[in-house]
Protein backbone atom coordinates (compact mmCIF):
# COMPACT_ATOMS: atom_id res chain seq x y z
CA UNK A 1 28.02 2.58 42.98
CA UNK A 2 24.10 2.61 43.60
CA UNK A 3 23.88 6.00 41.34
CA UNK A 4 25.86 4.39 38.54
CA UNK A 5 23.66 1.68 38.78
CA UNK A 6 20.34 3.91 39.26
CA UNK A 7 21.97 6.22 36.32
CA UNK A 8 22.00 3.08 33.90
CA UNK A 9 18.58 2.05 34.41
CA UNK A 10 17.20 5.39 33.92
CA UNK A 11 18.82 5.64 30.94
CA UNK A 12 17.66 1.95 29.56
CA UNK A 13 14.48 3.05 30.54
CA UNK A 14 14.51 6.01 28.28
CA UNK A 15 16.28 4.65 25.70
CA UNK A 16 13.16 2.42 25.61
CA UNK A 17 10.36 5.13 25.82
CA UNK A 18 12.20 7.30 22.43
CA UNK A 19 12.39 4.09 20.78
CA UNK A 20 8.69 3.35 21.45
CA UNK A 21 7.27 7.00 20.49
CA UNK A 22 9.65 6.70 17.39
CA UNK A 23 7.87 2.95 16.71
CA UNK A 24 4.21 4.01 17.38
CA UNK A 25 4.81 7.92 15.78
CA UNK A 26 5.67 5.90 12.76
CA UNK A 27 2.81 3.49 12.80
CA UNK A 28 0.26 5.98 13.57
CA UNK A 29 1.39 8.06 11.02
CA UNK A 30 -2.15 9.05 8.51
CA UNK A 31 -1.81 8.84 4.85
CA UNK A 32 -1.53 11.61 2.60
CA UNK A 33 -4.46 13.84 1.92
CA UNK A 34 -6.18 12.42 -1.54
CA UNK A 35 -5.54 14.78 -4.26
CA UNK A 36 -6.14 14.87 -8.21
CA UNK A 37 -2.15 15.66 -8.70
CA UNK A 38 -1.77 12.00 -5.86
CA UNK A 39 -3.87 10.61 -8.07
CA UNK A 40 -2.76 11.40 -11.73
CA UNK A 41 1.19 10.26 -9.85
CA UNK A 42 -0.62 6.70 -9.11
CA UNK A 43 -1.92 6.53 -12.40
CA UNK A 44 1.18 7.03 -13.88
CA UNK A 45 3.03 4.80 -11.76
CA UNK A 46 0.38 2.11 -12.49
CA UNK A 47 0.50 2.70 -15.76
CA UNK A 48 4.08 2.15 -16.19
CA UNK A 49 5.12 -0.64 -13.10
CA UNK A 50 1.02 -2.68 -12.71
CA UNK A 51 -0.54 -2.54 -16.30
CA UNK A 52 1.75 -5.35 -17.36
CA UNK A 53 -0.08 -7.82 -14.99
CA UNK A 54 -3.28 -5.93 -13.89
CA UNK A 55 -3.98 -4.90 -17.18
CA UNK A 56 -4.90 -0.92 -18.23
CA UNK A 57 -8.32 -1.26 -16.95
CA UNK A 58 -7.65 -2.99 -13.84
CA UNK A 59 -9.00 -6.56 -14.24
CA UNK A 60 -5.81 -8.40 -13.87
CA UNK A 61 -5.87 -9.61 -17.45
CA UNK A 62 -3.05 -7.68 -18.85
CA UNK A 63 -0.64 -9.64 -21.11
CA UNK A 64 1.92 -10.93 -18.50
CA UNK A 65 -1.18 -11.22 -15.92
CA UNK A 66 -2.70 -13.70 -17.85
CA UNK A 67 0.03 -16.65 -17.52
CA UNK A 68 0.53 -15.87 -13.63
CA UNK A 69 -0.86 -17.99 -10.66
CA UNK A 70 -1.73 -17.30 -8.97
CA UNK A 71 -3.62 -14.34 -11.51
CA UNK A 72 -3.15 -10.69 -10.78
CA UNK A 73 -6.17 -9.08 -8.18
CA UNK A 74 -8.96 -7.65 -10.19
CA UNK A 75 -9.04 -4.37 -8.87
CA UNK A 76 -12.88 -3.93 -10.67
CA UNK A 77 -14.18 -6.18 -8.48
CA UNK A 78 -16.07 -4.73 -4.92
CA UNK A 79 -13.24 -3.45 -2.49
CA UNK A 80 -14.87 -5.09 0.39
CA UNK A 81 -14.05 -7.99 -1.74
CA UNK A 82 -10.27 -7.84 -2.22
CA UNK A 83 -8.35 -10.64 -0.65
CA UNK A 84 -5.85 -9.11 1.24
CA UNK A 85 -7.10 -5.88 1.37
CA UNK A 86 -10.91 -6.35 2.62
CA UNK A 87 -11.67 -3.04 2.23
CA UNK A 88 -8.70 -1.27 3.68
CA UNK A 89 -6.72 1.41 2.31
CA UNK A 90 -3.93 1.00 4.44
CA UNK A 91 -3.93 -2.80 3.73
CA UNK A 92 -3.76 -1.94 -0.48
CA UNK A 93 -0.41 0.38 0.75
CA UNK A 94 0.85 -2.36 2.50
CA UNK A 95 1.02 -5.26 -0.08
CA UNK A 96 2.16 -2.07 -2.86
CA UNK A 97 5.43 -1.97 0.05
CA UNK A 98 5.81 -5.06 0.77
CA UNK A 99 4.25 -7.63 -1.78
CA UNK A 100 2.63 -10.61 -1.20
CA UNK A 101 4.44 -14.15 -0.80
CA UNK A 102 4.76 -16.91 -2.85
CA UNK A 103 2.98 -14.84 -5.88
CA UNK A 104 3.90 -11.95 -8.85
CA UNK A 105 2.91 -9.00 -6.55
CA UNK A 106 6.58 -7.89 -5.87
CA UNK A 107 7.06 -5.18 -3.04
CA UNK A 108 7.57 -1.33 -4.13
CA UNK A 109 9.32 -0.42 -1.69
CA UNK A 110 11.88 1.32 -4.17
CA UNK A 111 9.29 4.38 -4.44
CA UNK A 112 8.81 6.99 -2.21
CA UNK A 113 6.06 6.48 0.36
CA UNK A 114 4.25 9.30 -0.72
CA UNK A 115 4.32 7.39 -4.78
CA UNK A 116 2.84 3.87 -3.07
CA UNK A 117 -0.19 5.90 -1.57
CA UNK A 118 -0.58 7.47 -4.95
CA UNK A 119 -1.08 3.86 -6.24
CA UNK A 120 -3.09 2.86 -3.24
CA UNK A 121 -5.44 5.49 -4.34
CA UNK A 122 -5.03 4.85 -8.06
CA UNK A 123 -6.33 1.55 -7.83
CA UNK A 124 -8.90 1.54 -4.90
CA UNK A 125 -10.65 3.64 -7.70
CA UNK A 126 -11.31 0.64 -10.24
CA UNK A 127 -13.77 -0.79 -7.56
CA UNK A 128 -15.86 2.34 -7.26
CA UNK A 129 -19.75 1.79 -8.98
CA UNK A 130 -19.70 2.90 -12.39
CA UNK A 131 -22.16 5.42 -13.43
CA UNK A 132 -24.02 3.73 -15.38
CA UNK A 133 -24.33 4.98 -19.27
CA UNK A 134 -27.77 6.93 -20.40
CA UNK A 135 -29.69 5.09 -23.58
């Protein structure tokens, strides 16, 4: 009996340690290497699924963005600055998966994980300086 009983509890215990490695494997998991072809995805995506409320340019003024409230993020503004973000990337890919509550800013989660970091990288780059123009 004390072997049946030893046997279960080892394999509890290990049943426990997989599903732990499989939880933290998943949550340390980096995002994908930023490349022009991730980028030109997330600008398409953007284009077709965030330009409605974000506008083309970023500023959250596009034509459905402008009767929301709460309104759309301005993504022109300093990333640092973002609300939910606060200058992390993997905070921009997790309000692209999941949305935020009780606002417009559905969850993605229908793309692929590797399309929602192409966005996440998409957009980060409307709060980079512009160059400014030569007179």
């Amino acid at each position: 009996m004390k072997k049946w009983v030893l046997m279960l509890v080892m394999i509890g215990c290990l049943s426990l340690f997989v599903a732990f490695g499989i939880a933290f494997s998943q949550a340390a998991k980096a995002p994908p290497e930023k490349t022009s072809e991730l980028l030109a995805m997330g600008k398409k995506l953007y284009e077709q699924n965030c330009s409605p409320c974000h506008a083309p340019g970023g500023d959250g003024k596009g034509p459905l963005g402008t009767v929301l409230k709460p309104p759309p993020r301005d993504f022109n503004l300093p990333f640092d600055q973002w609300t939910h973000a606060k200058g992390d990337l993997k905070k921009v890919f997790d309000v692209i998966s999941k949305g935020i509550p009780n606002t417009a800013m559905v969850k993605w989660d229908q793309l692929s994980e590797r399309e929602r970091w192409g966005m996440t990288y998409f957009v980060v780059e409307f709060a980079k300086p512009k160059t400014p123009t030569k007179k």
